[in-house]
C-alpha atoms as a PDB file:
ATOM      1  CA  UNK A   1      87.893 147.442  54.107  1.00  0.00           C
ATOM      2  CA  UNK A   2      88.356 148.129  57.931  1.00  0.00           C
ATOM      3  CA  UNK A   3      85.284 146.341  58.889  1.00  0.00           C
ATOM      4  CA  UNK A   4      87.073 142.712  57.011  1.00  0.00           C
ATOM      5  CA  UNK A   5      90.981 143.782  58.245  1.00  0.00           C
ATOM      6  CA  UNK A   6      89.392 143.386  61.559  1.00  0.00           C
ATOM      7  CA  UNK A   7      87.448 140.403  60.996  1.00  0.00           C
ATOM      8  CA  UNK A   8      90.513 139.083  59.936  1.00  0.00           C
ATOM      9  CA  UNK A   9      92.654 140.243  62.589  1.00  0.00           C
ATOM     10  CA  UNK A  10      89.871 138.931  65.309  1.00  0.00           C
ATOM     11  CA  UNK A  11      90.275 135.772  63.250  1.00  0.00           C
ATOM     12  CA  UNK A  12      93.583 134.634  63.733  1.00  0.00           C
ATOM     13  CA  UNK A  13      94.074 136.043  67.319  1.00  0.00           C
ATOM     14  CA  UNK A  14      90.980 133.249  67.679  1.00  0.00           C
ATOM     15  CA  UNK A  15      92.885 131.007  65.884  1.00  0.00           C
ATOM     16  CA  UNK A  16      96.109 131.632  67.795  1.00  0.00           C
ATOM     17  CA  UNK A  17      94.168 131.604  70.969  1.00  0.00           C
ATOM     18  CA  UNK A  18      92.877 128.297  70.325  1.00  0.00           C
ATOM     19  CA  UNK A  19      96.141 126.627  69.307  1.00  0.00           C
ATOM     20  CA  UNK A  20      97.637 127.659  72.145  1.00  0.00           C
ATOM     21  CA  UNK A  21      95.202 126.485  74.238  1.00  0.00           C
ATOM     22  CA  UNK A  22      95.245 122.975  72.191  1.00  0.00           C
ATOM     23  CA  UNK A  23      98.951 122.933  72.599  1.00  0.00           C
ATOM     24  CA  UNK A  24      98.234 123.522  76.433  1.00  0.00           C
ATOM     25  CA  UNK A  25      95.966 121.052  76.609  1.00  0.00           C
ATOM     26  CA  UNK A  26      97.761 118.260  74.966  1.00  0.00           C
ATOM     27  CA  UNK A  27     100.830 118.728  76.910  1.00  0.00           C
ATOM     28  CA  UNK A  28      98.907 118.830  79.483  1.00  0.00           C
ATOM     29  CA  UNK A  29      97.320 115.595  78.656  1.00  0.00           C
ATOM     30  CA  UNK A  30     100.892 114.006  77.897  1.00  0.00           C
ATOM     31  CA  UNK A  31     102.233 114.543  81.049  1.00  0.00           C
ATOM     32  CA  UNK A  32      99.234 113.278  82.831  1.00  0.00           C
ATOM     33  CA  UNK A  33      99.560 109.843  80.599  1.00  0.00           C
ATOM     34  CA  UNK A  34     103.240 109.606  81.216  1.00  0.00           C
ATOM     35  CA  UNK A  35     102.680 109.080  84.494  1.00  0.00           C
ATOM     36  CA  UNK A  36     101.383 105.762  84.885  1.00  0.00           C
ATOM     37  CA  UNK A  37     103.072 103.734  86.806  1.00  0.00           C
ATOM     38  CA  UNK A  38     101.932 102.180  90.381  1.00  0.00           C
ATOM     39  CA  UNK A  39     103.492 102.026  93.491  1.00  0.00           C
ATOM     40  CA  UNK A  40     102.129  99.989  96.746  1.00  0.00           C
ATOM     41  CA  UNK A  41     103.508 101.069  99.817  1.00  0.00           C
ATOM     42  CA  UNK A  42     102.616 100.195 102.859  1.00  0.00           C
ATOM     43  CA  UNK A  43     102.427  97.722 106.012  1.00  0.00           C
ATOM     44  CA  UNK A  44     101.483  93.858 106.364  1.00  0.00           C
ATOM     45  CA  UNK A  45      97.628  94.961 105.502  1.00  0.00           C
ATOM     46  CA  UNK A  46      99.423  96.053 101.915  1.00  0.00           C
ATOM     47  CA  UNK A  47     101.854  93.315 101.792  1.00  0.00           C
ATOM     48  CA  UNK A  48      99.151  90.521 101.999  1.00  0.00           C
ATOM     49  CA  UNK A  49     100.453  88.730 104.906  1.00  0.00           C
ATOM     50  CA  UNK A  50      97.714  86.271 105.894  1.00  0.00           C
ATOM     51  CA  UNK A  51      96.466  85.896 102.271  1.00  0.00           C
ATOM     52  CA  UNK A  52      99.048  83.127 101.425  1.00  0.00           C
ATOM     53  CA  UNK A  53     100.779  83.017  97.813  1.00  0.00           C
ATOM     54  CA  UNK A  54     104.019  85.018  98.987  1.00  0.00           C
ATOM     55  CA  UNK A  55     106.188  86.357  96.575  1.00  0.00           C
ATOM     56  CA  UNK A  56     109.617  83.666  97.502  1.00  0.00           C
ATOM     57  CA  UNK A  57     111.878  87.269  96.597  1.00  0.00           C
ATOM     58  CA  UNK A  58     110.246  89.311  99.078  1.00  0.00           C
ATOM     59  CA  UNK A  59     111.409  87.339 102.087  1.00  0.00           C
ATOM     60  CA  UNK A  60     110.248  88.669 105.384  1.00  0.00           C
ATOM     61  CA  UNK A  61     108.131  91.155 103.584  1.00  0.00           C
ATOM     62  CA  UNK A  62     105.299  88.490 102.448  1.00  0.00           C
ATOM     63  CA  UNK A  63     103.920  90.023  99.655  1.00  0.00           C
ATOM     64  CA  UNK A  64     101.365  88.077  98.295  1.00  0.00           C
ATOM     65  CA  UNK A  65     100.088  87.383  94.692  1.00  0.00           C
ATOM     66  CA  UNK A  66      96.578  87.585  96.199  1.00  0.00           C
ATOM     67  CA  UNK A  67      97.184  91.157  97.803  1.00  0.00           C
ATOM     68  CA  UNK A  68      94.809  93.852  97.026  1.00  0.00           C
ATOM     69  CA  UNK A  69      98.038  95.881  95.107  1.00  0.00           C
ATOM     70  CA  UNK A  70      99.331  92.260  93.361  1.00  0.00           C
ATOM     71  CA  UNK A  71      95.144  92.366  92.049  1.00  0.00           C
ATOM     72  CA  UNK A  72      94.604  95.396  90.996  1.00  0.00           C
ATOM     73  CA  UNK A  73      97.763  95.547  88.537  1.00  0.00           C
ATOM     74  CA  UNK A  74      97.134  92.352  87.279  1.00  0.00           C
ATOM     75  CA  UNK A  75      93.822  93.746  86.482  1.00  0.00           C
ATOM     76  CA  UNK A  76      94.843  97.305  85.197  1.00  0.00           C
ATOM     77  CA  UNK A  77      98.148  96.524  83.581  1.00  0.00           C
ATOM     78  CA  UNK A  78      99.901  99.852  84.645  1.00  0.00           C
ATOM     79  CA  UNK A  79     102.945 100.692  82.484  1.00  0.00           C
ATOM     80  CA  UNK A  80     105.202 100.031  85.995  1.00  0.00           C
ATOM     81  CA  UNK A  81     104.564  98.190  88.773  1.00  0.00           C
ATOM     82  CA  UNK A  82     106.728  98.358  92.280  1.00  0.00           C
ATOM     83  CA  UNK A  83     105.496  96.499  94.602  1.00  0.00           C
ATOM     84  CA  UNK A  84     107.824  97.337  98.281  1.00  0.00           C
ATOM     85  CA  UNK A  85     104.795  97.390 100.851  1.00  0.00           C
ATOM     86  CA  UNK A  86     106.569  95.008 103.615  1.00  0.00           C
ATOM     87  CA  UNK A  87     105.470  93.178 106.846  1.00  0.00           C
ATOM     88  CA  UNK A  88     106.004  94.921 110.233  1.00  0.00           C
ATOM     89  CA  UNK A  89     106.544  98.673 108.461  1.00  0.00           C
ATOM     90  CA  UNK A  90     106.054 101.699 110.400  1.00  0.00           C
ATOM     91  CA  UNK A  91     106.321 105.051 108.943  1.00  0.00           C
ATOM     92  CA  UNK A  92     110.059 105.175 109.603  1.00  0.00           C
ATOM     93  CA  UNK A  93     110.756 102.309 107.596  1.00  0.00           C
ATOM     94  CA  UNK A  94     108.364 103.228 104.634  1.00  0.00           C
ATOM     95  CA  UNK A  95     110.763 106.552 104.289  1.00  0.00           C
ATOM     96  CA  UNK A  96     114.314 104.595 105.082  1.00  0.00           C
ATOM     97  CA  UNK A  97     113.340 101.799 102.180  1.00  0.00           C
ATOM     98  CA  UNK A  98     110.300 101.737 100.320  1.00  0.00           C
ATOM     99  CA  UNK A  99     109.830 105.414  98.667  1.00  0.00           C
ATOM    100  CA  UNK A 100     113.094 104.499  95.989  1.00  0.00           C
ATOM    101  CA  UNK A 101     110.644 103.476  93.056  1.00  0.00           C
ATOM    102  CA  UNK A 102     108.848 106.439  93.377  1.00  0.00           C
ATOM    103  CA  UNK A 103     109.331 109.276  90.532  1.00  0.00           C
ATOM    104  CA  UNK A 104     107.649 111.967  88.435  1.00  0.00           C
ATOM    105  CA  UNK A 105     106.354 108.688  86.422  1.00  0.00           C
ATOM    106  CA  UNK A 106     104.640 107.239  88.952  1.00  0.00           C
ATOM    107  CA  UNK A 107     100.574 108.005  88.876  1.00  0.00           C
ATOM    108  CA  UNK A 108      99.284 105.837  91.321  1.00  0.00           C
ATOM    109  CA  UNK A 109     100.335 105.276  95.067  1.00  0.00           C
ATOM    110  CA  UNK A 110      98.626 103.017  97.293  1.00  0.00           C
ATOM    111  CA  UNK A 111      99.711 103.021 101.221  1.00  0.00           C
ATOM    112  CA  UNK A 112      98.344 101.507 104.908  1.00  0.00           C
ATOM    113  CA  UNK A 113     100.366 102.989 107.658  1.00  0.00           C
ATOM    114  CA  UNK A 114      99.885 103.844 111.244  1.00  0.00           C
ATOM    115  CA  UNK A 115      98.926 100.411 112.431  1.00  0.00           C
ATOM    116  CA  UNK A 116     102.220  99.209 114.071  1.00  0.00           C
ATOM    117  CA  UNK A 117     103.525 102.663 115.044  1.00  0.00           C
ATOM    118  CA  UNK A 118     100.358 103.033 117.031  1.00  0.00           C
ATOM    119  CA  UNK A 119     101.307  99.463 118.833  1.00  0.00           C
ATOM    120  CA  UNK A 120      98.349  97.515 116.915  1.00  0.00           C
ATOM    121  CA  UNK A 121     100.358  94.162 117.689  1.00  0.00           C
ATOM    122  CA  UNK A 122     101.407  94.799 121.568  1.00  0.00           C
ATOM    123  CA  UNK A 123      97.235  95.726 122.086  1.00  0.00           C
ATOM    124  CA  UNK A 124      95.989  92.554 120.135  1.00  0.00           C
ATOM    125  CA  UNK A 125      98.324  90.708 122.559  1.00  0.00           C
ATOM    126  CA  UNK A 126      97.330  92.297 126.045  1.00  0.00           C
ATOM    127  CA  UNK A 127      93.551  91.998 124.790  1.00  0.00           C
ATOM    128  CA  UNK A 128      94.302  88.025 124.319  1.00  0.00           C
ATOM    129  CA  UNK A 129      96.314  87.401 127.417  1.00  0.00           C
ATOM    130  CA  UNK A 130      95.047  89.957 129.939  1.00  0.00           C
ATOM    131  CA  UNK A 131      91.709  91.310 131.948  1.00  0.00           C
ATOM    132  CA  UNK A 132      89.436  93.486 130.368  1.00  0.00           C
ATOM    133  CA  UNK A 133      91.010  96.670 132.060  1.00  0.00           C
ATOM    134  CA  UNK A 134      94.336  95.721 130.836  1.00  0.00           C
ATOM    135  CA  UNK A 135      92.429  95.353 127.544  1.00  0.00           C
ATOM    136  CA  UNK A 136      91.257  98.917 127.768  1.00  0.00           C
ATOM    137  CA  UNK A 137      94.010 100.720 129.381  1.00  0.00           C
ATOM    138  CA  UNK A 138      96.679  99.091 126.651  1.00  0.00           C
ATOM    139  CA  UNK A 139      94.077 100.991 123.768  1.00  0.00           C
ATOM    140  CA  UNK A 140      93.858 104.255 125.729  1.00  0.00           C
ATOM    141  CA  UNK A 141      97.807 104.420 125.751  1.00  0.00           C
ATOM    142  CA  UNK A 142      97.050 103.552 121.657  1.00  0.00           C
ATOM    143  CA  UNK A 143      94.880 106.578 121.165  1.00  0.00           C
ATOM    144  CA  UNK A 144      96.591 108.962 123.119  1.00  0.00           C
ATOM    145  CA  UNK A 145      99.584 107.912 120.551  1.00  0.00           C
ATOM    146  CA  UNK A 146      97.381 108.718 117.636  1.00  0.00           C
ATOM    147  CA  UNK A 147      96.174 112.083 118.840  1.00  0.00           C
ATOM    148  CA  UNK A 148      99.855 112.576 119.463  1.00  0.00           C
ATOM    149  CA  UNK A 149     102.320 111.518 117.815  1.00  0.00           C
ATOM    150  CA  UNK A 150     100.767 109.671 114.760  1.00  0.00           C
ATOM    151  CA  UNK A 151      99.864 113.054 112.928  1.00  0.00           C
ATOM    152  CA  UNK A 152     103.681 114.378 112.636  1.00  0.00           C
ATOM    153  CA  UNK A 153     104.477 110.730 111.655  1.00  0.00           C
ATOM    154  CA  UNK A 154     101.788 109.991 108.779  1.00  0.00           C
ATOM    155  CA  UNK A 155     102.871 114.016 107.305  1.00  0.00           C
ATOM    156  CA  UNK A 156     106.439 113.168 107.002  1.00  0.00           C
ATOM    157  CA  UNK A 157     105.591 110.188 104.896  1.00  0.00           C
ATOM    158  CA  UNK A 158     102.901 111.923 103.161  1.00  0.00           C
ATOM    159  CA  UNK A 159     104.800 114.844 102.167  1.00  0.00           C
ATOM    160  CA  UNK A 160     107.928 112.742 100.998  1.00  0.00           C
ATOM    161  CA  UNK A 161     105.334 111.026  98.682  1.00  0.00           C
ATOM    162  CA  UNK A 162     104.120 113.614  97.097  1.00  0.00           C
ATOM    163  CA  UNK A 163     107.784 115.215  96.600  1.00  0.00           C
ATOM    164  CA  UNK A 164     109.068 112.535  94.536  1.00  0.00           C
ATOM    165  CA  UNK A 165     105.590 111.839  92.966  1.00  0.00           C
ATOM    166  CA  UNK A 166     103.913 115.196  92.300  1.00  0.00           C
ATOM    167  CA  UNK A 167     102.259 113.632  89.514  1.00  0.00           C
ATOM    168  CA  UNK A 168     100.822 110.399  91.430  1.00  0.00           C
ATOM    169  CA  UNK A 169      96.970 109.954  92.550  1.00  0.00           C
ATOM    170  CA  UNK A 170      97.575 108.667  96.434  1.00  0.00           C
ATOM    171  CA  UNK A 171      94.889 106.122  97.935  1.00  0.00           C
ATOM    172  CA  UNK A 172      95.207 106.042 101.785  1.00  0.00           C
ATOM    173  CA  UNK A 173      94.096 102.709 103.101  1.00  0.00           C
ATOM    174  CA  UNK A 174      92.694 102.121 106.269  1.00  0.00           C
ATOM    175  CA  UNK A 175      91.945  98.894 108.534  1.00  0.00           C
ATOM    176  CA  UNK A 176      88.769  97.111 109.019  1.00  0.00           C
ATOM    177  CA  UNK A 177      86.874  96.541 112.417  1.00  0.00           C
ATOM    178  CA  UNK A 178      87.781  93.207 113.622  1.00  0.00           C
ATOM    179  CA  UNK A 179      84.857  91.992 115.322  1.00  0.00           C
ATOM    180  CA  UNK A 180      80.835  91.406 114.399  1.00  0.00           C
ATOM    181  CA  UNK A 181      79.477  92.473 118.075  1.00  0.00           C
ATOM    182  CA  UNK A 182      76.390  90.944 119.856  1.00  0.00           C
ATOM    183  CA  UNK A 183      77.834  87.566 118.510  1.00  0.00           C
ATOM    184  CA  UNK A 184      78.273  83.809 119.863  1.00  0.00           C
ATOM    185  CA  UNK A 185      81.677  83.837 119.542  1.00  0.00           C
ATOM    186  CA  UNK A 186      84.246  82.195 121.748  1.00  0.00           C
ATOM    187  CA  UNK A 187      87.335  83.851 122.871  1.00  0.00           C
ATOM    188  CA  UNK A 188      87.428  88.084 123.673  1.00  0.00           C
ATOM    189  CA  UNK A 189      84.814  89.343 125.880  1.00  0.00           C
ATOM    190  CA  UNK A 190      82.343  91.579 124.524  1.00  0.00           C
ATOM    191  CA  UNK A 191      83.780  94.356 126.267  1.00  0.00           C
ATOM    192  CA  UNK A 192      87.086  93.837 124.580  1.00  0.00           C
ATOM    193  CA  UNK A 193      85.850  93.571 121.154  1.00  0.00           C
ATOM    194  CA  UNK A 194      84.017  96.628 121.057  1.00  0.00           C
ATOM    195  CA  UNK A 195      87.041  98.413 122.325  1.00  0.00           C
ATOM    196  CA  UNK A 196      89.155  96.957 119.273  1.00  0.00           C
ATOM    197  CA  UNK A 197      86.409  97.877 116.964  1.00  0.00           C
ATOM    198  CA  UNK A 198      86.582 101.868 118.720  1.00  0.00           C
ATOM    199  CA  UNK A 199      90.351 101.524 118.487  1.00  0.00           C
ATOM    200  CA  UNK A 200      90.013 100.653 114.584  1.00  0.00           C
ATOM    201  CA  UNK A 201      87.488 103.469 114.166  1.00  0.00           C
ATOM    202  CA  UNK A 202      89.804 105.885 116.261  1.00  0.00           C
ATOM    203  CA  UNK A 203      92.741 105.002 113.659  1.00  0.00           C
ATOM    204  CA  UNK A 204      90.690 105.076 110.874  1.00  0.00           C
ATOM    205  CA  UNK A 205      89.625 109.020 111.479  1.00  0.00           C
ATOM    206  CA  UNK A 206      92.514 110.006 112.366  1.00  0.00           C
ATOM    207  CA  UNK A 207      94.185 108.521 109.152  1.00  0.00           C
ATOM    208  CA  UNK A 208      91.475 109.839 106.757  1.00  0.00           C
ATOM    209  CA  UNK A 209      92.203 113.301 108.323  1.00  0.00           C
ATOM    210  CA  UNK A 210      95.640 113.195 107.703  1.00  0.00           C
ATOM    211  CA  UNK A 211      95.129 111.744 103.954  1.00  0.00           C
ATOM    212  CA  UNK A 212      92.858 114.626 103.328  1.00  0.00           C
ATOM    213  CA  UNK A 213      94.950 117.269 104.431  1.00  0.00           C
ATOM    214  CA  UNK A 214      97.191 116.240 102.161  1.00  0.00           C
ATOM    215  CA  UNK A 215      95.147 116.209  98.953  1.00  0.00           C
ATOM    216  CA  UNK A 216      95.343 112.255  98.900  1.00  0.00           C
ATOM    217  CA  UNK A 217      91.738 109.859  98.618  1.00  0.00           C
ATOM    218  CA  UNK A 218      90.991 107.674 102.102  1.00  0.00           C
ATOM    219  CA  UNK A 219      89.469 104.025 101.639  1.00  0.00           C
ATOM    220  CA  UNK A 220      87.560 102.868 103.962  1.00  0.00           C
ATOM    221  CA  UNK A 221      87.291  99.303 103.958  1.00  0.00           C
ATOM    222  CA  UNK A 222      85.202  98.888 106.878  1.00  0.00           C
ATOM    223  CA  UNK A 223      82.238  99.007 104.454  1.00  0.00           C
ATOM    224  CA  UNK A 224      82.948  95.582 102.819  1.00  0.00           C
ATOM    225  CA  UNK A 225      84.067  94.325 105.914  1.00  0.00           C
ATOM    226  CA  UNK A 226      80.472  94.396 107.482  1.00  0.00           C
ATOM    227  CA  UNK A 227      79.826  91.184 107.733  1.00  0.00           C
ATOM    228  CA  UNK A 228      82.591  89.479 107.346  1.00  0.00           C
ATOM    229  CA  UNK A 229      84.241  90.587 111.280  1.00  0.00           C
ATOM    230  CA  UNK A 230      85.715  87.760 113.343  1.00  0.00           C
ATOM    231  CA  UNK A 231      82.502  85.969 114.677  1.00  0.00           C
ATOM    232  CA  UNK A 232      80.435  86.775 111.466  1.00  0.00           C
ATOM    233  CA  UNK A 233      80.644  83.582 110.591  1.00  0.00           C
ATOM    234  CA  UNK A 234      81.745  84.285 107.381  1.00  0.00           C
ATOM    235  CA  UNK A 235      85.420  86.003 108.493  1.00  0.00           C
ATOM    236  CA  UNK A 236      87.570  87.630 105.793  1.00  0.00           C
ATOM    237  CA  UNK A 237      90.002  87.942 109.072  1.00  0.00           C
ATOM    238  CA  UNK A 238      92.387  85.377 110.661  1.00  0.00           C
ATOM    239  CA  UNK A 239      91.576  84.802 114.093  1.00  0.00           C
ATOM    240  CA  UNK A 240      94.591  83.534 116.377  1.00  0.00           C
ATOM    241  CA  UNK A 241      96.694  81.180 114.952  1.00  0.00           C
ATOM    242  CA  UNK A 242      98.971  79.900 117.713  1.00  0.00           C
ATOM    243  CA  UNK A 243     100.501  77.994 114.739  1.00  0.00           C
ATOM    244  CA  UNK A 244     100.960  80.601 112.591  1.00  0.00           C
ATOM    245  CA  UNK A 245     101.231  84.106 114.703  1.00  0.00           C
ATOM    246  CA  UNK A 246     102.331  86.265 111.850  1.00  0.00           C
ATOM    247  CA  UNK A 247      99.133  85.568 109.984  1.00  0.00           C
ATOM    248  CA  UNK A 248      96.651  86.610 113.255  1.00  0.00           C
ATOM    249  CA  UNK A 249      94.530  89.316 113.017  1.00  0.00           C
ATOM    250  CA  UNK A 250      95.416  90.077 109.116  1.00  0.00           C
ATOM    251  CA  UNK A 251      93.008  90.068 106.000  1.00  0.00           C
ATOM    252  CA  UNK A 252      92.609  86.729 104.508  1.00  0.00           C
ATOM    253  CA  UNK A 253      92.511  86.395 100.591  1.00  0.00           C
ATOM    254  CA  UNK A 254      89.567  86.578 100.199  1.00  0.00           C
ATOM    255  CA  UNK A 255      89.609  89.749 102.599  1.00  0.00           C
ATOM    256  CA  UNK A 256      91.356  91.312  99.690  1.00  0.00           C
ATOM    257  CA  UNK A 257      90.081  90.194  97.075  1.00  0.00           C
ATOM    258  CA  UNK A 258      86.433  91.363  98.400  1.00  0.00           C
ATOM    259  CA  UNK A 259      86.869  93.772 100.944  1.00  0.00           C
ATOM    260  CA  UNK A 260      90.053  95.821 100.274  1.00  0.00           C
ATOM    261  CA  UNK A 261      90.563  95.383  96.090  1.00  0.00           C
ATOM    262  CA  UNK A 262      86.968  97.010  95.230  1.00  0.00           C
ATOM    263  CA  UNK A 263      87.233  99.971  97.743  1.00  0.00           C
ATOM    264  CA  UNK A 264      91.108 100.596  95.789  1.00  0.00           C
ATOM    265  CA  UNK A 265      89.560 100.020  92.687  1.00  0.00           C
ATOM    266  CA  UNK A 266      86.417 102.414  93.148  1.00  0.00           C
ATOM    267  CA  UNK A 267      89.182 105.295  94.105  1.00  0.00           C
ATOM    268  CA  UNK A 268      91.832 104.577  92.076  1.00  0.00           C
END
């Protein structure tokens, strides 16, 4: 009689055990489902300027239907999609107006940030115009940014995501190389080009640094890039456009579509 009252007793605390833990479980599961939506954040290299198709509501922003974010949740068919990555952002301006459609909902962020605060415009334009030293003194001033002042930037953004999404996966992505080196190409000396290409690199690092010290996932698109630089011959990047500045130096659609929607996908 003892021996079977505590078979029974052993039992149900199993069975008690084991519905709690279901219970647990499910809710856990719940929560995790319920958030869902998407959220791209981000600069031009987000927005999709230079891959054409803009978006006629998002004015100066130029978010394109052909952007890597615009892609992948026409592909994925998340149960919210906010789409407030914008031309020209720097980290400031992601906090002061893009972080609003964020909430305990959202389960996916995407973000590329960093480029214009570290002056990614001003050293494109010295490199063009000016001698090789003013080509390398214009990316030293860029780095020495980066090491910093970048960091404290790229945290406060960071850490306001993941306050109003705690739920959210965060993808971090970064910027390709621009150049294929040892190439007949007309234009930026040699020495220039593989400056740009150490400048993307520097960037790059010091992004995927940040991103991990954050719990978030870096992409590095500088994988499907290879091969597709300005002077490859096969360029997913704009050259200059005197006729079209904005687009210079920015991802073409098919740079999206090939180079920055698979590394997002494989992450996501």
């Amino acid at each position: 009689m003892r021996r079977s009252r505590i078979t029974a007793y052993v039992t149900s605390l199993l069975l008690a055990v084991g519905v709690a833990l279901t219970g647990a479980a499910t809710a856990q599961a719940s929560g995790t489902a319920a958030a869902t939506g998407y959220v791209a954040l981000g600069d031009s290299y987000s927005s999709g300027v230079g891959a054409g198709s803009y978006i006629s509501a998002s004015g100066d922003c130029l978010r394109s239907t052909k952007a890597y974010p615009y892609l992948w949740a026409a592909a994925h068919s998340p149960s919210s999609f906010d789409f407030t990555a914008c031309s020209g952002a720097r980290t400031g301006d992601v906090l002061a107006n893009q972080l609003g459609s964020l909430s305990s909902s959202t389960g996916l962020v995407s973000i590329s940030i960093g480029g214009n605060d570290a002056g990614f415009a001003d050293v494109m334009t010295t490199c063009v115009l000016q001698s090789d030293s003013g080509c390398l003194s214009r990316i030293a001033t860029a780095k020495a940014y980066v090491d910093s002042t970048l960091p404290a930037q790229l945290d406060s953004v960071y850490s306001a995501i993941s306050a109003k999404a705690p739920a959210a996966h965060v993808v971090v992505l970064g910027y390709p190389r621009f150049y294929k080196l040892g190439a007949t190409c007309l234009g930026l000396s040699d020495t220039k080009r593989a400056a740009i290409n150490g400048a993307a690199d520097y960037l790059d690092s010091a992004l995927a640094k940040r991103a991990a010290d954050h719990g978030f996932t870096f992409g590095d698109v500088r994988t499907t890039f290879t091969g597709h630089e300005l002077c490859s011959g096969s360029a997913w990047l704009h050259s200059l456009n005197l006729l079209n500045i904005t687009e210079s130096y920015h991802p073409t659609a098919a740079g999206h579509s090939g180079g920055y929607l698979p590394v997002f996908t494989s992450v996501a």
